[in-house]
N, C-alpha and C. Protein backbone atom coordinates (compact mmCIF):
# COMPACT_ATOMS: atom_id res chain seq x y z
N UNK A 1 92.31 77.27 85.28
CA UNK A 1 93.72 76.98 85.15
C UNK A 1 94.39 77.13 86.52
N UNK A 2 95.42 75.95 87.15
CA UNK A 2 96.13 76.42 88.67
C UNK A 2 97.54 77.12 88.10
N UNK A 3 97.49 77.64 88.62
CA UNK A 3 98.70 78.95 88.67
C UNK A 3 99.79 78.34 90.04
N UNK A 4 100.93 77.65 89.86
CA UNK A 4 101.92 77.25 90.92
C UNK A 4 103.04 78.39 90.75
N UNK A 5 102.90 79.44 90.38
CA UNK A 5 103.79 80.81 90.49
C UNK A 5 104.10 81.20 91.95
N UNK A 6 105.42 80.83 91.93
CA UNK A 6 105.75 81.39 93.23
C UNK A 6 106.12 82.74 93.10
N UNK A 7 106.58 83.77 93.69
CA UNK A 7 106.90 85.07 93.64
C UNK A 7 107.41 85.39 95.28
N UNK A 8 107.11 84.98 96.05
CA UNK A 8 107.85 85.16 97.26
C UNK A 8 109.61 84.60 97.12
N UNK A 9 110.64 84.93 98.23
CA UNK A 9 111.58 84.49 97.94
C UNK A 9 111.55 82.93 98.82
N UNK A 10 110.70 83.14 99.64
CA UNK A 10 110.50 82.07 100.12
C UNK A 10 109.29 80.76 99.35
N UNK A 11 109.71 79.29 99.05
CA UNK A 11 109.57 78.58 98.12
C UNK A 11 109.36 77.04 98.91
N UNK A 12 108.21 76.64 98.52
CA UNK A 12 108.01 75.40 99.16
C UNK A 12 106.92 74.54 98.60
N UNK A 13 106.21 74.16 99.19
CA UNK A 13 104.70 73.49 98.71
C UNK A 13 103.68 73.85 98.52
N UNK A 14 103.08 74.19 97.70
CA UNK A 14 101.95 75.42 97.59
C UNK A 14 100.97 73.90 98.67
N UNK A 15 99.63 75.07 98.65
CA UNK A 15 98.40 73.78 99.45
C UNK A 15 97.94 73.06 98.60
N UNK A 16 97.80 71.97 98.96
CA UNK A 16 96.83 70.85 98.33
C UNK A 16 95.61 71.14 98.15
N UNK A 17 94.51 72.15 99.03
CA UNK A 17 93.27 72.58 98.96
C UNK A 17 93.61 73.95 99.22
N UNK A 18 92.40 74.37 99.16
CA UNK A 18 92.06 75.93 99.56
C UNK A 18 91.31 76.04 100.87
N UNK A 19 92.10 75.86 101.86
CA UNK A 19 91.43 76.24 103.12
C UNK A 19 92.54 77.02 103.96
N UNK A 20 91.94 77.79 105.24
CA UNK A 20 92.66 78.69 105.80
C UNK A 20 93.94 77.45 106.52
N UNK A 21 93.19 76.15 106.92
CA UNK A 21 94.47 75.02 107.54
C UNK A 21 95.29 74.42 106.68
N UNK A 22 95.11 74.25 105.31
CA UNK A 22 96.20 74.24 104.33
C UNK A 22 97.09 74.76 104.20
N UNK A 23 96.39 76.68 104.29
CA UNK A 23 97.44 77.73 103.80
C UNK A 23 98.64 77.66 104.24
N UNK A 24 98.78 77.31 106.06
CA UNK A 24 99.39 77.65 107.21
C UNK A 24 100.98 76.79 106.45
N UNK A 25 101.33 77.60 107.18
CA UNK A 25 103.12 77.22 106.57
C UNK A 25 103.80 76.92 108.51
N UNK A 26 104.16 75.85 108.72
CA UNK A 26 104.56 75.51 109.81
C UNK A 26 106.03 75.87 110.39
N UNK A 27 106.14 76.15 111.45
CA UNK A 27 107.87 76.79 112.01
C UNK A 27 107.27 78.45 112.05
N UNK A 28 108.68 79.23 112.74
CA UNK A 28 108.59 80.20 112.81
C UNK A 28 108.43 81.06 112.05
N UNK A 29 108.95 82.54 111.87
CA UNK A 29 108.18 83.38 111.09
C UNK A 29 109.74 83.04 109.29
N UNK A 30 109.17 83.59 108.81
CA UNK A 30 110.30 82.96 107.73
C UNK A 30 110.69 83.82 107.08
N UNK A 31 111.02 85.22 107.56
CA UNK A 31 111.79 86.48 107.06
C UNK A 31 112.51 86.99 108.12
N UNK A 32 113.33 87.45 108.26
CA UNK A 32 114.17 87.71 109.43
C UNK A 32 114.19 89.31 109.24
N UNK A 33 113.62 89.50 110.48
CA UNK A 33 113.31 90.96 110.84
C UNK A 33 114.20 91.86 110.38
N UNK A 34 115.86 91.79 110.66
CA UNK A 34 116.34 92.46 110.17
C UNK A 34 116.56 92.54 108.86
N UNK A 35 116.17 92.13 107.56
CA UNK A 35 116.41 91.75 106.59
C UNK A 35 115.43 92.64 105.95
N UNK A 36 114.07 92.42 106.66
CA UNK A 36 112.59 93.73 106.53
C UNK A 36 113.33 94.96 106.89
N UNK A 37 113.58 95.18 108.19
CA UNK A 37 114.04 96.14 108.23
C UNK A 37 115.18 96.91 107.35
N UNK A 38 116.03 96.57 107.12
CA UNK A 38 116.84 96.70 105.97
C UNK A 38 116.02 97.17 104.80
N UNK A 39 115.53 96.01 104.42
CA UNK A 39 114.29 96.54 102.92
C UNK A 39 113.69 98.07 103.03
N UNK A 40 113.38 98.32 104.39
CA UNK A 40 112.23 99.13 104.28
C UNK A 40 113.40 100.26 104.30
N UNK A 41 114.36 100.04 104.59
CA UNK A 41 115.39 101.74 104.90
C UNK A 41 115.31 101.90 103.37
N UNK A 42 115.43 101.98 102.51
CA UNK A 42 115.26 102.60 101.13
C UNK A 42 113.74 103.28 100.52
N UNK A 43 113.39 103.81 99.60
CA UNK A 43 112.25 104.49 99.76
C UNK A 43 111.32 103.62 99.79
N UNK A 44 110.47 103.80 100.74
CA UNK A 44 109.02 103.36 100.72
C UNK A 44 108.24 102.64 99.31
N UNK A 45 108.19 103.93 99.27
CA UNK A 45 106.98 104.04 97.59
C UNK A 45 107.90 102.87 96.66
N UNK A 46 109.14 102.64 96.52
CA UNK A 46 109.83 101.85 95.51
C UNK A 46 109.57 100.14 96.01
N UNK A 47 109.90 100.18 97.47
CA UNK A 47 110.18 98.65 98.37
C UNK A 47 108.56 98.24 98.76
N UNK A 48 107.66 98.64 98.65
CA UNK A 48 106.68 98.41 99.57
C UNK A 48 105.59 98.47 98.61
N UNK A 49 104.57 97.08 98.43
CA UNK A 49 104.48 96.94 97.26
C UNK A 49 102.63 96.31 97.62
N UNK A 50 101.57 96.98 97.56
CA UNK A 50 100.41 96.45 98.06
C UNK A 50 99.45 95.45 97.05
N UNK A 51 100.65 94.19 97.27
CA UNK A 51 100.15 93.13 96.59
C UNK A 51 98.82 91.98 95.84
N UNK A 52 97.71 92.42 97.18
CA UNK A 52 97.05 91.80 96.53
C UNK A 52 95.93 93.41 96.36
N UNK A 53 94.62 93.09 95.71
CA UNK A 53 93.87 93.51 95.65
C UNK A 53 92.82 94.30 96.92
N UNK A 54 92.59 93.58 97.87
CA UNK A 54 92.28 93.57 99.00
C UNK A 54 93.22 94.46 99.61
N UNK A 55 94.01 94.03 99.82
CA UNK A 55 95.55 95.29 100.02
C UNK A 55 95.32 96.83 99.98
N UNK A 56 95.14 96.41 98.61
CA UNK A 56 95.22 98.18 98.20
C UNK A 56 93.39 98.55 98.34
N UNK A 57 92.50 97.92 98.51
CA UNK A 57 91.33 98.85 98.99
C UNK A 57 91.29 98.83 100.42
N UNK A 58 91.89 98.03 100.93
CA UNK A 58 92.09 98.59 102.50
C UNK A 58 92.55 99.25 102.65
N UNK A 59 93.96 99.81 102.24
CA UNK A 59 94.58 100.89 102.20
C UNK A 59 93.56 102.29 102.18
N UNK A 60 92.95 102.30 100.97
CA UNK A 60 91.83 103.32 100.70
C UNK A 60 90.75 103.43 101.76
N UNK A 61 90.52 102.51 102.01
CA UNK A 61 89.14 102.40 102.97
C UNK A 61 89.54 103.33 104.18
N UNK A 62 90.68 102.90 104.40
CA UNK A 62 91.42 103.51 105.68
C UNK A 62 92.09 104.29 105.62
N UNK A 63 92.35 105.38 104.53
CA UNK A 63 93.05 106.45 103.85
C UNK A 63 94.29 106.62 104.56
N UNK A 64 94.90 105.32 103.96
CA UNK A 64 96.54 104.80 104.15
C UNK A 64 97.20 104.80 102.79
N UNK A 65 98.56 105.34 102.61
CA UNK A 65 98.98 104.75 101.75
C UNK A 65 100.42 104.03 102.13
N UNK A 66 101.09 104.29 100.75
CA UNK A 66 102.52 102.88 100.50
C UNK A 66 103.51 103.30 102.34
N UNK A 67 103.62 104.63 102.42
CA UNK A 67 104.58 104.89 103.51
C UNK A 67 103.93 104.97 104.83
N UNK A 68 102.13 104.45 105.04
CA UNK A 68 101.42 103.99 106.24
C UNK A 68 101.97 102.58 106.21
N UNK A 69 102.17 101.79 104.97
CA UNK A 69 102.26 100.66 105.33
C UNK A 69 103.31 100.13 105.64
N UNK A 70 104.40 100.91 105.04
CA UNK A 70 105.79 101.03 105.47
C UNK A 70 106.02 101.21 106.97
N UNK A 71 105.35 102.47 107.38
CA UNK A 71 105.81 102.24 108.89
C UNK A 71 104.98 101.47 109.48
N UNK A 72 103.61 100.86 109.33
CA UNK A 72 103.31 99.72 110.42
C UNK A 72 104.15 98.44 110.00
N UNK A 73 104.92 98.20 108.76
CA UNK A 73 105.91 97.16 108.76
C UNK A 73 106.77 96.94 109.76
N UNK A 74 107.33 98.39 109.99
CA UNK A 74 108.51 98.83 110.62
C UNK A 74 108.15 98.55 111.72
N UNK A 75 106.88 98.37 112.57
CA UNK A 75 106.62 98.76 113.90
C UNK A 75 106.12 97.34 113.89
N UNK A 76 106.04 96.56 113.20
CA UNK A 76 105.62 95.10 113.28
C UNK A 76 106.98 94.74 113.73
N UNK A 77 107.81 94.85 113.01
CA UNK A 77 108.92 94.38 113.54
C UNK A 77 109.80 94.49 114.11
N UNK A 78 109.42 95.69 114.97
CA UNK A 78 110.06 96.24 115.93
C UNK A 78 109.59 95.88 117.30
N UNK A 79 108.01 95.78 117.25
CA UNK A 79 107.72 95.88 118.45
C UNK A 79 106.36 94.78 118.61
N UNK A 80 105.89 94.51 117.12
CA UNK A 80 104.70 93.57 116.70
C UNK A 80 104.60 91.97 117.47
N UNK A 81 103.69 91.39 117.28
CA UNK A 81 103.65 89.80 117.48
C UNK A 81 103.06 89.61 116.37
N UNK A 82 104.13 88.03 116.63
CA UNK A 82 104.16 87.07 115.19
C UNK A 82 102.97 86.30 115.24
N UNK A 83 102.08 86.09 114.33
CA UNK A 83 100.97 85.04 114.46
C UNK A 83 101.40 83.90 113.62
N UNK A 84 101.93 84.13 112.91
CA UNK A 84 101.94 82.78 111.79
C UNK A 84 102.59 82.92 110.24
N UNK A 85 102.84 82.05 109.47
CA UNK A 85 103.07 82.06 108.02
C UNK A 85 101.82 81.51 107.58
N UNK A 86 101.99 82.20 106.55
CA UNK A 86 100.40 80.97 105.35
C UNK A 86 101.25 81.73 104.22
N UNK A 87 100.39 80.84 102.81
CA UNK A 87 100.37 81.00 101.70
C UNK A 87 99.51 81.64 101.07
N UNK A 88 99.34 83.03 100.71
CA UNK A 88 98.71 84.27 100.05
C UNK A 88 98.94 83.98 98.16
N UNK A 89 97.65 84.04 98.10
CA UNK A 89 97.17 83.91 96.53
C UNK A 89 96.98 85.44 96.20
N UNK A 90 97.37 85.97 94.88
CA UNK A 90 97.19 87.04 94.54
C UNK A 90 95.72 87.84 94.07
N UNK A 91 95.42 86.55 93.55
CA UNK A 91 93.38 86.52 93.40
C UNK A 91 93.29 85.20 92.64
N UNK A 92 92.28 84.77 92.36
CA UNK A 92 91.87 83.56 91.72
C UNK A 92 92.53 83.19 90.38
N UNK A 93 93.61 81.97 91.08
CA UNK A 93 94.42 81.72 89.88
C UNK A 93 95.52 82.54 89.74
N UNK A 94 95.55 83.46 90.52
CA UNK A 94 97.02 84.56 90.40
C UNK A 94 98.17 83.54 91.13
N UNK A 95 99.24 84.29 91.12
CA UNK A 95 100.50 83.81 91.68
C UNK A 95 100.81 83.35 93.53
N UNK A 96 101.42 83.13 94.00
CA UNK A 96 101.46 82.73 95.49
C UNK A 96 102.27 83.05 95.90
N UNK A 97 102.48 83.79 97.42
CA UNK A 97 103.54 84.29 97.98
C UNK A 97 103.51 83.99 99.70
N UNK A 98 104.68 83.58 99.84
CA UNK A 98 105.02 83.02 101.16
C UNK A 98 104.44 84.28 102.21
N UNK A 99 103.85 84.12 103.45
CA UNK A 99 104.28 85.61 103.81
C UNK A 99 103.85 84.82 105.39
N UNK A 100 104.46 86.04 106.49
CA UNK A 100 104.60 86.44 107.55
C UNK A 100 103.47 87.23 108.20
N UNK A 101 102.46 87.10 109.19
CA UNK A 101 101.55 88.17 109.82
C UNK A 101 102.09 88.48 111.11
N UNK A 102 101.33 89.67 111.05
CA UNK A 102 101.67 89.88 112.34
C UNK A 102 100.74 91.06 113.07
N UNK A 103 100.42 91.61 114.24
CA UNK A 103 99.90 92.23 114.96
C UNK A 103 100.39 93.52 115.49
N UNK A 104 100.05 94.87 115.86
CA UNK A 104 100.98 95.48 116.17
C UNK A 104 100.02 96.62 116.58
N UNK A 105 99.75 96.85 117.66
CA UNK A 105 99.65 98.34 118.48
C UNK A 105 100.13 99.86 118.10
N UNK A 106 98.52 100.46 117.52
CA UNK A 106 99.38 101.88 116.81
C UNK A 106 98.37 103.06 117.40
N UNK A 107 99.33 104.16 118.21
CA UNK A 107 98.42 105.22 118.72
C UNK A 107 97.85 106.19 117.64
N UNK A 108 96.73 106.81 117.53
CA UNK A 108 96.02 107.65 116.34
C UNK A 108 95.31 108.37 116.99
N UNK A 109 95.34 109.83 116.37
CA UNK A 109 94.83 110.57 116.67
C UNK A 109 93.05 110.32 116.06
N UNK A 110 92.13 110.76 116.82
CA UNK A 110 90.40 110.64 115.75
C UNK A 110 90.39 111.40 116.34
N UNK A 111 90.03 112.49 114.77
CA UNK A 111 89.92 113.97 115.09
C UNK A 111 88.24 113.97 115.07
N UNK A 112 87.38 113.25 115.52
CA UNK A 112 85.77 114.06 115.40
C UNK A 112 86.17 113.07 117.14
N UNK A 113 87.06 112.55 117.55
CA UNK A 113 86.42 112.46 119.38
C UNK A 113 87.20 113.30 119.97
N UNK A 114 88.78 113.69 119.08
CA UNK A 114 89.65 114.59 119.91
C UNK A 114 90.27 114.04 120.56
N UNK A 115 90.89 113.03 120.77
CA UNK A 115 91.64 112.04 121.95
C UNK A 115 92.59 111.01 120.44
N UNK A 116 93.16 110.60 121.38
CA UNK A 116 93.81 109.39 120.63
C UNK A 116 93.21 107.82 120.88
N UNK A 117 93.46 107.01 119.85
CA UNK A 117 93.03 105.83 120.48
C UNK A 117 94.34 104.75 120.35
N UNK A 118 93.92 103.66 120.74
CA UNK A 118 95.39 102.51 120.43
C UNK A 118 94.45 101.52 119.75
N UNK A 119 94.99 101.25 118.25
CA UNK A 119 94.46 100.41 117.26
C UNK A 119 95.41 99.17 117.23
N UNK A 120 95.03 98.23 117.01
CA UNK A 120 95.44 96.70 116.65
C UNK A 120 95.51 96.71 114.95
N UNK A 121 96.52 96.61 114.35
CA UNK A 121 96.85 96.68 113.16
C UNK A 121 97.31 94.78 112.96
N UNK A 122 96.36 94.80 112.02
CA UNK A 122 96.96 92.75 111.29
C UNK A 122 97.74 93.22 109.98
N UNK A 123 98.81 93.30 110.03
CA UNK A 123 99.47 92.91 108.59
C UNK A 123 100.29 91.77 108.10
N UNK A 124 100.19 91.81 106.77
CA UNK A 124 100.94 90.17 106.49
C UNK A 124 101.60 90.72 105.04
N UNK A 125 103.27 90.00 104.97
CA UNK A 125 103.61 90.30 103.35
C UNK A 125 104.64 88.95 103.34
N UNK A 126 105.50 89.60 102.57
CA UNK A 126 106.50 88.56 102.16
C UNK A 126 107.45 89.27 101.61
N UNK A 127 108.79 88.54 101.24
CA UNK A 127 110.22 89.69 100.77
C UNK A 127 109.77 88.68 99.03
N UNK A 128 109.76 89.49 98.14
CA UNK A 128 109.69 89.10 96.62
C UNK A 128 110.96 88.52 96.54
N UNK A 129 110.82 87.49 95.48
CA UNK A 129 111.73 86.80 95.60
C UNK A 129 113.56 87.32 94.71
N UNK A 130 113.14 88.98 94.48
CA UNK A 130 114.32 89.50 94.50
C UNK A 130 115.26 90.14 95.58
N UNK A 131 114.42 89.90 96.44
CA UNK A 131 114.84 90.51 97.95
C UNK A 131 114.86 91.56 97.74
N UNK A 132 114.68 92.11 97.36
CA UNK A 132 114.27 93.39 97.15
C UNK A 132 113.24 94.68 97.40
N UNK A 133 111.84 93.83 97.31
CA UNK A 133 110.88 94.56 97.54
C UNK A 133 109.96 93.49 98.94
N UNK A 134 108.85 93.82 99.09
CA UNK A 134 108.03 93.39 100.20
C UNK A 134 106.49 93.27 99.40
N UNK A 135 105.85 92.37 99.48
CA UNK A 135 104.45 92.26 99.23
C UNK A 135 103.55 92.28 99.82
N UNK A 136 103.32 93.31 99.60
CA UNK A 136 101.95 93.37 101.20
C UNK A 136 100.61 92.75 100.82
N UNK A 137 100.27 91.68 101.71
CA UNK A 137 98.82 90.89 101.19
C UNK A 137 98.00 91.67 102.21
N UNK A 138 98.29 92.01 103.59
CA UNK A 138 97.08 92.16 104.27
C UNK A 138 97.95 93.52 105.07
N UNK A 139 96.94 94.40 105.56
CA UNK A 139 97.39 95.89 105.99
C UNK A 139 95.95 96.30 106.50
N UNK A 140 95.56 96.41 107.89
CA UNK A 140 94.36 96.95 108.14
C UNK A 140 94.43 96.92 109.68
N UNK A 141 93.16 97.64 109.91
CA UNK A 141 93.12 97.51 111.45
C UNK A 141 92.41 95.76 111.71
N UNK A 142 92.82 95.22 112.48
CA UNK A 142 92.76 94.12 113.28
C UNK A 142 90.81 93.45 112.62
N UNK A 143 90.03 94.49 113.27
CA UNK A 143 88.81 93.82 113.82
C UNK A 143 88.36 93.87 112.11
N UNK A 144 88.89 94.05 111.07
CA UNK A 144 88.44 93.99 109.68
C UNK A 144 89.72 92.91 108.89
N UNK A 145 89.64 91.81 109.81
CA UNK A 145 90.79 90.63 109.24
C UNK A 145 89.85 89.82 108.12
N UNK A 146 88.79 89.92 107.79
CA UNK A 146 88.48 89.00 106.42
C UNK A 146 88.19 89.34 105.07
């Protein structure tokens, strides 16, 4: 069964196929930073929402949760680069949501070398189409983007 459920607030043409050059949504980024930012000033845990599946075991993998992803939002858009829009499926046949990626430089402590390191964080979401909340499709360090 195809599922044309939008759920982002942002609304357009879903893809014709399933490929990563379909997904791509053309023009700039299509949430306006301050608007995220805004979102995210209310609690975390309520606005910040780890949408797909993948989402939330990265989260785990990387023993992150809702208010890790909250602040690398925050720092995406504060200080992040924009890579692109695409169209995020929720899982096979699930719903579709517009979303925004982006890149973003985060210092961490690793406590078995004792030093800090600087990680490359890829995240990608979208504002639900109540404006209200944020959907996080992708949240991880960089070199684990598939």
């Amino acid at each position: 069964m195809v599922n044309n459920t939008i759920v982002s607030r942002f609304t357009g043409n879903l893809p014709a196929e399933d490929s990563p050059a379909a997904r791509r949504i053309k023009g700039g980024g299509l949430y306006d930073k301050q608007e995220v930012l805004g979102i995210l000033g209310g609690k975390p845990s309520e606005v910040v929402i780890p949408w797909t599946r993948r989402c939330a075991e990265h989260l785990q993998k990387f023993s992150m949760d809702v208010d890790d992803a909250a602040h690398l939002l925050d720092l995406c858009m504060r200080h992040g680069t924009f890579l692109g829009s695409e169209w995020c499926q929720q899982k096979p046949n699930g719903a579709w949501a517009a979303c925004d990626a982006y890149k973003v430089n985060y210092r961490e402590w690793n406590h078995a070398a004792q030093k800090d390191f600087l990680i490359e964080y890829y995240v990608k979401f979208g504002i639900g189409r109540s404006g209200k909340v944020l959907l996080v499709a992708s949240c991880h360090p960089s070199e684990n983007r598939r």
